[in-house]
Protein backbone atom coordinates (compact mmCIF):
# COMPACT_ATOMS: atom_id res chain seq x y z
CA UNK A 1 19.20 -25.81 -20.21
CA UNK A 2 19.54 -21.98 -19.59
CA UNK A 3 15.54 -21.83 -19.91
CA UNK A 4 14.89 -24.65 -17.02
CA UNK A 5 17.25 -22.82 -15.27
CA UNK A 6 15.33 -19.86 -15.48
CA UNK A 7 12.77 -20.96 -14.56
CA UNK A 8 14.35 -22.97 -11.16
CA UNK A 9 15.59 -19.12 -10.29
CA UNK A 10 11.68 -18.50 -10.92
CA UNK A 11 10.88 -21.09 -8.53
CA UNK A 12 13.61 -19.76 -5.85
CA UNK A 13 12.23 -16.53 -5.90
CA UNK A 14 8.51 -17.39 -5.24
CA UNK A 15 9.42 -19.36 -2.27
CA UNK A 16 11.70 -16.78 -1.27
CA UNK A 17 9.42 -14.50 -1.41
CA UNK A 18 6.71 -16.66 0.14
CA UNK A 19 8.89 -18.31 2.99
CA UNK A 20 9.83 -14.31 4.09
CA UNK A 21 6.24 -13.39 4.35
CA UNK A 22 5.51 -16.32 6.54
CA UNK A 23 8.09 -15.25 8.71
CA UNK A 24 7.59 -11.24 8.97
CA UNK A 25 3.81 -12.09 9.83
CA UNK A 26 4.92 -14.58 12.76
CA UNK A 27 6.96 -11.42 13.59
CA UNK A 28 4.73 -9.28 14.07
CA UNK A 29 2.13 -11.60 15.58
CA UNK A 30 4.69 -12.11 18.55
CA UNK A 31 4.92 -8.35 18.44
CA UNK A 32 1.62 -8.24 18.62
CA UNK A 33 0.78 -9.87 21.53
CA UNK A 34 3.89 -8.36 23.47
CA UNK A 35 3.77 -4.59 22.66
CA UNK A 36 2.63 -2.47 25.21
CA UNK A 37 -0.32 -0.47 24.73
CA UNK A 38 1.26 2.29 26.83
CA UNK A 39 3.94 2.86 23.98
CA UNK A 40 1.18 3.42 21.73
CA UNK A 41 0.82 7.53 22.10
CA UNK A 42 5.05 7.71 21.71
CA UNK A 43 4.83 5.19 18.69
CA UNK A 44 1.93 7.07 17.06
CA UNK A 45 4.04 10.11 17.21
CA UNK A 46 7.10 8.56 15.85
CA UNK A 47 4.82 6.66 13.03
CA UNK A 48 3.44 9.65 12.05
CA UNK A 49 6.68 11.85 11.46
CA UNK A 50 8.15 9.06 9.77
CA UNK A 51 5.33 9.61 7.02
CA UNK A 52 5.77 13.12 6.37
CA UNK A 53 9.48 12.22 6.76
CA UNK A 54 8.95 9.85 3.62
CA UNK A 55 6.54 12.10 1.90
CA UNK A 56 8.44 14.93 2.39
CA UNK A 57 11.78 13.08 0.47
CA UNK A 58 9.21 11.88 -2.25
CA UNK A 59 8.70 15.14 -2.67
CA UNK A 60 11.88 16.51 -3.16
CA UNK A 61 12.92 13.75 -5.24
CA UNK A 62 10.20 13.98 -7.35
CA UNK A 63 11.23 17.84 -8.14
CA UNK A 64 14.86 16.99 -8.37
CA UNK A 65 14.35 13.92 -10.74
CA UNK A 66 11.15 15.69 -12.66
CA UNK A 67 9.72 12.25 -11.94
CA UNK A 68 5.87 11.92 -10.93
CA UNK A 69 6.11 8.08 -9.45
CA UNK A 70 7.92 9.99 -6.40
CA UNK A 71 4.46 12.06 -6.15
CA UNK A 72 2.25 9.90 -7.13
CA UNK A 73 3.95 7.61 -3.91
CA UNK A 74 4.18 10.66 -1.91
CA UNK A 75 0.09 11.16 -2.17
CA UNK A 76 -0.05 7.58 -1.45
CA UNK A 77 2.01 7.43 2.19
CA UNK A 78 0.48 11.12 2.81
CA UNK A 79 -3.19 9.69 2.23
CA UNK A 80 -2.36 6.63 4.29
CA UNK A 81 -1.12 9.17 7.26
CA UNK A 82 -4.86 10.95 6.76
CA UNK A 83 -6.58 8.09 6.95
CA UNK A 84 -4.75 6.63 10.21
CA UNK A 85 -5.46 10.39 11.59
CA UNK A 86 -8.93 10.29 10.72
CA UNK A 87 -9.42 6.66 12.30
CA UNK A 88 -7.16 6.81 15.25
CA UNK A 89 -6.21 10.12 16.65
CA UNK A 90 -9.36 11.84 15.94
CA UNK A 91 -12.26 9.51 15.69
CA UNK A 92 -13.95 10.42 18.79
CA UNK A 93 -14.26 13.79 17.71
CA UNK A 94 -15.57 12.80 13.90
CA UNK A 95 -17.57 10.34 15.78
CA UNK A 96 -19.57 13.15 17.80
CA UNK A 97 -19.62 15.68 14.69
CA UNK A 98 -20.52 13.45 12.17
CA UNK A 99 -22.46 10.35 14.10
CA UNK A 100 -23.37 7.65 11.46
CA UNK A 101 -22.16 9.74 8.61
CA UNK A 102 -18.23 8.63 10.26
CA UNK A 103 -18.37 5.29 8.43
CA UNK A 104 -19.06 6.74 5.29
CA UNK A 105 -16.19 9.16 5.44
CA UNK A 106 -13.74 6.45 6.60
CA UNK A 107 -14.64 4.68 3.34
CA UNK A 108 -14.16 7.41 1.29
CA UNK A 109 -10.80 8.03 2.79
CA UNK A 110 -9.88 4.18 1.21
CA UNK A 111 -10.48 5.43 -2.22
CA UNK A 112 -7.83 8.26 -2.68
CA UNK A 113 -4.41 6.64 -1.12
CA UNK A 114 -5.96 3.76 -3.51
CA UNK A 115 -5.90 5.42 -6.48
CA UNK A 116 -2.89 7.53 -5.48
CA UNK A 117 -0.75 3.61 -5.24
CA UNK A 118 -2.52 2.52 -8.76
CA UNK A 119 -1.09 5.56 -10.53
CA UNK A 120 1.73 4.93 -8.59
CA UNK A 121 2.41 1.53 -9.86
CA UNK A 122 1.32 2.50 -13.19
CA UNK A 123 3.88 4.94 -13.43
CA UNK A 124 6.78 2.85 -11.68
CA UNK A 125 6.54 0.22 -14.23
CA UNK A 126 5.64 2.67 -17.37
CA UNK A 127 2.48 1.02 -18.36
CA UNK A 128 1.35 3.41 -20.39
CA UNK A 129 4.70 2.79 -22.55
CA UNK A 130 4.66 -0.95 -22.20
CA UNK A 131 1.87 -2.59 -21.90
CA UNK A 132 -1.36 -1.85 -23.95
CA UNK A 133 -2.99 -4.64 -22.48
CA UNK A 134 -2.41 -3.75 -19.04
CA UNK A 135 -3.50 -0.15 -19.51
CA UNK A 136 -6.64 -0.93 -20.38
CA UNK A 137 -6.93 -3.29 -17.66
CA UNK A 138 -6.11 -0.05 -15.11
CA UNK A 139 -8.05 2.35 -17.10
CA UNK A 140 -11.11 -0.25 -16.13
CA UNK A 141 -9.88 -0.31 -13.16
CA UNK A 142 -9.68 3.68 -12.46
CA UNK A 143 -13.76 3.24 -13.88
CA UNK A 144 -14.61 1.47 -11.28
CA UNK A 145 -13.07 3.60 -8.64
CA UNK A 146 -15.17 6.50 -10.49
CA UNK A 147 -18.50 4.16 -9.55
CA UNK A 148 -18.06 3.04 -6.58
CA UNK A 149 -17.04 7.22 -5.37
CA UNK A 150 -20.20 7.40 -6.84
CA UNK A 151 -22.15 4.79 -4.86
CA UNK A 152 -20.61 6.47 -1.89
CA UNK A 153 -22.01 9.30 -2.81
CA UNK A 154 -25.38 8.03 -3.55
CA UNK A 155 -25.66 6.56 -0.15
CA UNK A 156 -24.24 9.49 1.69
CA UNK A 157 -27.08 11.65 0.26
CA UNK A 158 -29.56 9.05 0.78
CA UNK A 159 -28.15 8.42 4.61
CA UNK A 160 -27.96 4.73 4.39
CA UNK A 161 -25.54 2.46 3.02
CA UNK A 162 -26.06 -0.23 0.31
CA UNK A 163 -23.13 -2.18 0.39
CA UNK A 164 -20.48 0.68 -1.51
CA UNK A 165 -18.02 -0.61 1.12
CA UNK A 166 -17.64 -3.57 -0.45
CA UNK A 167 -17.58 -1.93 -3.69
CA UNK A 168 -14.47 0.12 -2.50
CA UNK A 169 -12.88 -3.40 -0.84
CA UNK A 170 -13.50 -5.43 -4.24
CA UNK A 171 -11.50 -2.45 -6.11
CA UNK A 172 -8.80 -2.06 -3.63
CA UNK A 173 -8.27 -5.72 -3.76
CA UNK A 174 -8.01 -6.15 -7.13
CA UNK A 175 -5.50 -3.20 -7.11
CA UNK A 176 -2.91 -4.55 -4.68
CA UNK A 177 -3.36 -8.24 -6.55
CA UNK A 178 -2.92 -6.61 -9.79
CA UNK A 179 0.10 -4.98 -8.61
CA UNK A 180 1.72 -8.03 -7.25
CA UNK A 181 1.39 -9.76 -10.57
CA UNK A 182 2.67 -7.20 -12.30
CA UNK A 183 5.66 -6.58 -9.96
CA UNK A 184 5.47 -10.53 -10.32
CA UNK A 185 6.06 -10.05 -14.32
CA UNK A 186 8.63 -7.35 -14.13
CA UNK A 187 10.82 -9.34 -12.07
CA UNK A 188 10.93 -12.33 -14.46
CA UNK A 189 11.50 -10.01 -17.00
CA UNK A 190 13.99 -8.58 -15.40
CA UNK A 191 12.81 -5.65 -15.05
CA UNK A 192 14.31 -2.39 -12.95
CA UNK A 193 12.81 -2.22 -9.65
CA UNK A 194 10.60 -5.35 -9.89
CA UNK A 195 11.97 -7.50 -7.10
CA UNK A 196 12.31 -4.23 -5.22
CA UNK A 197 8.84 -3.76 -5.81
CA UNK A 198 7.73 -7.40 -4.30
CA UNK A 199 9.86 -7.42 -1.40
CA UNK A 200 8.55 -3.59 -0.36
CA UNK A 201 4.83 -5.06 -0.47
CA UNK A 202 5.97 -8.05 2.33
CA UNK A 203 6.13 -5.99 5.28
CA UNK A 204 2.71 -4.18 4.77
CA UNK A 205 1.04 -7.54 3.46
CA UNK A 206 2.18 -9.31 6.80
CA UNK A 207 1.26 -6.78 9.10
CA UNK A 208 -1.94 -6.21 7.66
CA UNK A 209 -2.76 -9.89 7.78
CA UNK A 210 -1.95 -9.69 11.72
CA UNK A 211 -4.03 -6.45 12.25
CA UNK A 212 -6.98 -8.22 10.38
CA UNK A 213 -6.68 -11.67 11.92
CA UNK A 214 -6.29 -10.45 15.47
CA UNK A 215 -9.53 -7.61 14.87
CA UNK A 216 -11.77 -11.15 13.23
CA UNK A 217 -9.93 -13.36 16.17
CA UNK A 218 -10.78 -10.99 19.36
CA UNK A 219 -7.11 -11.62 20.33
CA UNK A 220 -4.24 -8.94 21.36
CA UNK A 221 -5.38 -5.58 21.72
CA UNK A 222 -6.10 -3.22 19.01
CA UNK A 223 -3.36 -0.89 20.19
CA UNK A 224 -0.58 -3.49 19.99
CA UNK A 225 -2.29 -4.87 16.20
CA UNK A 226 -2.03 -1.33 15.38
CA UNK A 227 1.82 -0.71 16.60
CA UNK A 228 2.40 -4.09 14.45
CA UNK A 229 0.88 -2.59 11.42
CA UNK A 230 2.36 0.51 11.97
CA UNK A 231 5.94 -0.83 12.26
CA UNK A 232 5.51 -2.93 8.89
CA UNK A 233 4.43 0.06 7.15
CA UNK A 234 7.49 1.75 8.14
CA UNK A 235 9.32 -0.97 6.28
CA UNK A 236 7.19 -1.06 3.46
CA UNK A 237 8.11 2.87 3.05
CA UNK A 238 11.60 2.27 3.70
CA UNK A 239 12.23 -0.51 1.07
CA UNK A 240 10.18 1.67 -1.52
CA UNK A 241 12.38 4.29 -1.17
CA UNK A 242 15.29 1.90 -2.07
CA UNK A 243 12.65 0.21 -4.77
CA UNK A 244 12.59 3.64 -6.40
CA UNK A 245 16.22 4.00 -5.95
CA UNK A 246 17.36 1.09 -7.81
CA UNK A 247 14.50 1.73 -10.53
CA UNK A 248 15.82 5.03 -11.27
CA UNK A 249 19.21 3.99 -11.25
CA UNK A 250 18.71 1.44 -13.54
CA UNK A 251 16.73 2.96 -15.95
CA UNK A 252 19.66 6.12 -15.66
CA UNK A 253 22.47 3.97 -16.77
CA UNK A 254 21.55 3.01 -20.32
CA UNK A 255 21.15 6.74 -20.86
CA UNK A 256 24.66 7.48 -19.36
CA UNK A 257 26.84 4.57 -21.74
């Protein structure tokens, strides 16, 4: 009895989960298609002190807790921020300096927020401590980060490009899926942090899905996609915060009986 009711809660959660994606990514299709593109410059500005803002907490929480997951998710926003300054505030200008070369450099700047969130998940649920099997799975994982930076490199000497993009894509999918599952995991296990950790990944799932479908659609503008995306990664940074808050408490209070 108390295991098929386990597993109903299972159930419950999933489409929980599931039914509150479907409904942030209508949310932020309407938004969208409605956002003006002349609040973009104001709502770049704002975007952009709300990551150091959260990187700049991660920091000092990291220090104050001697724990790296706040650093390890502090490189992660920070490299996100670089990468959205390297793409949309000064493109044009990396454009003239760099001509062809700009595409290469914009994939490279997917590889270190990347590897910045896999430490950061590895450390958030203590693989290393836990799970032998999944270790090995990242430490493969972290390998083929190491070829594909070299691929990247390869081609960036050579001055053409061989397909490393979708070298860097395949990894950085298999990353966030990885992550889900395990965040998946710890919450049936009841782990600390694990729903935290699910519901913090919605927002920045659904607003990705609307920047990418209306880019492949030729709908809405890019600068209302982008206010969209940028407004459910401000979420996604604000529920991690609590995520780590409740993981730390949690794993505190055993100590403190």
């Amino acid at each position: 009895m108390y295991c098929f009711a386990g597993k109903l809660s299972q159930v419950f959660c999933s489409c929980e989960i599931l039914a509150c994606d479907e409904g942030m990514r209508e949310a932020f299709a309407i938004f969208a298609e409605t956002a003006s593109p002349l609040s973009s410059p104001a709502y770049t500005i704002f975007w952009f002190a709300m990551v150091l803002l959260a990187v700049g907490i991660a920091v000092v929480e990291g220090r104050r807790l001697q724990d790296c997951t706040y650093f390890f998710y502090a490189g992660y926003v920070g490299l996100i921020g670089l990468m959205s300054l390297s793409n949309h505030v000064l493109s044009d200008s990396l454009r003239a300096a760099l001509g062809d070369r700009f595409g290469m450099l914009n994939n490279f700047l997917h590889l270190p927020y990347a590897v910045s969130y896999l430490f950061f998940v590895m450390s958030y649920f203590r693989v290393r401590e836990h799970s032998t099997a999944w270790m090995r799975f990242y430490s493969g994982l972290l390998v083929a980060y190491a070829v594909a930076l070299v691929w990247l490199g390869v081609d960036a000497v050579r001055g053409v490009s061989s397909g490393h993009e979708w070298g860097v894509l395949a990894c950085n999918l298999v990353n966030l899926v990885s992550s889900l599952v395990l965040g998946i995991r710890a919450t049936r296990d009841l782990r600390p942090g694990g729903r935290e950790f699910l519901f913090a990944g919605l927002p920045l799932t659904a607003s990705s899905l609307v920047l990418v479908s209306q880019f492949l659609s030729g709908g809405g503008t890019v600068g209302s996609s982008l206010i969209a995306f940028r407004t459910g990664f401000i979420l996604h940074v604000m529920v991690f915060m609590v995520a780590l808050s409740v993981r730390y408490r949690d794993m505190r209070s055993p100590l403190e009986r």
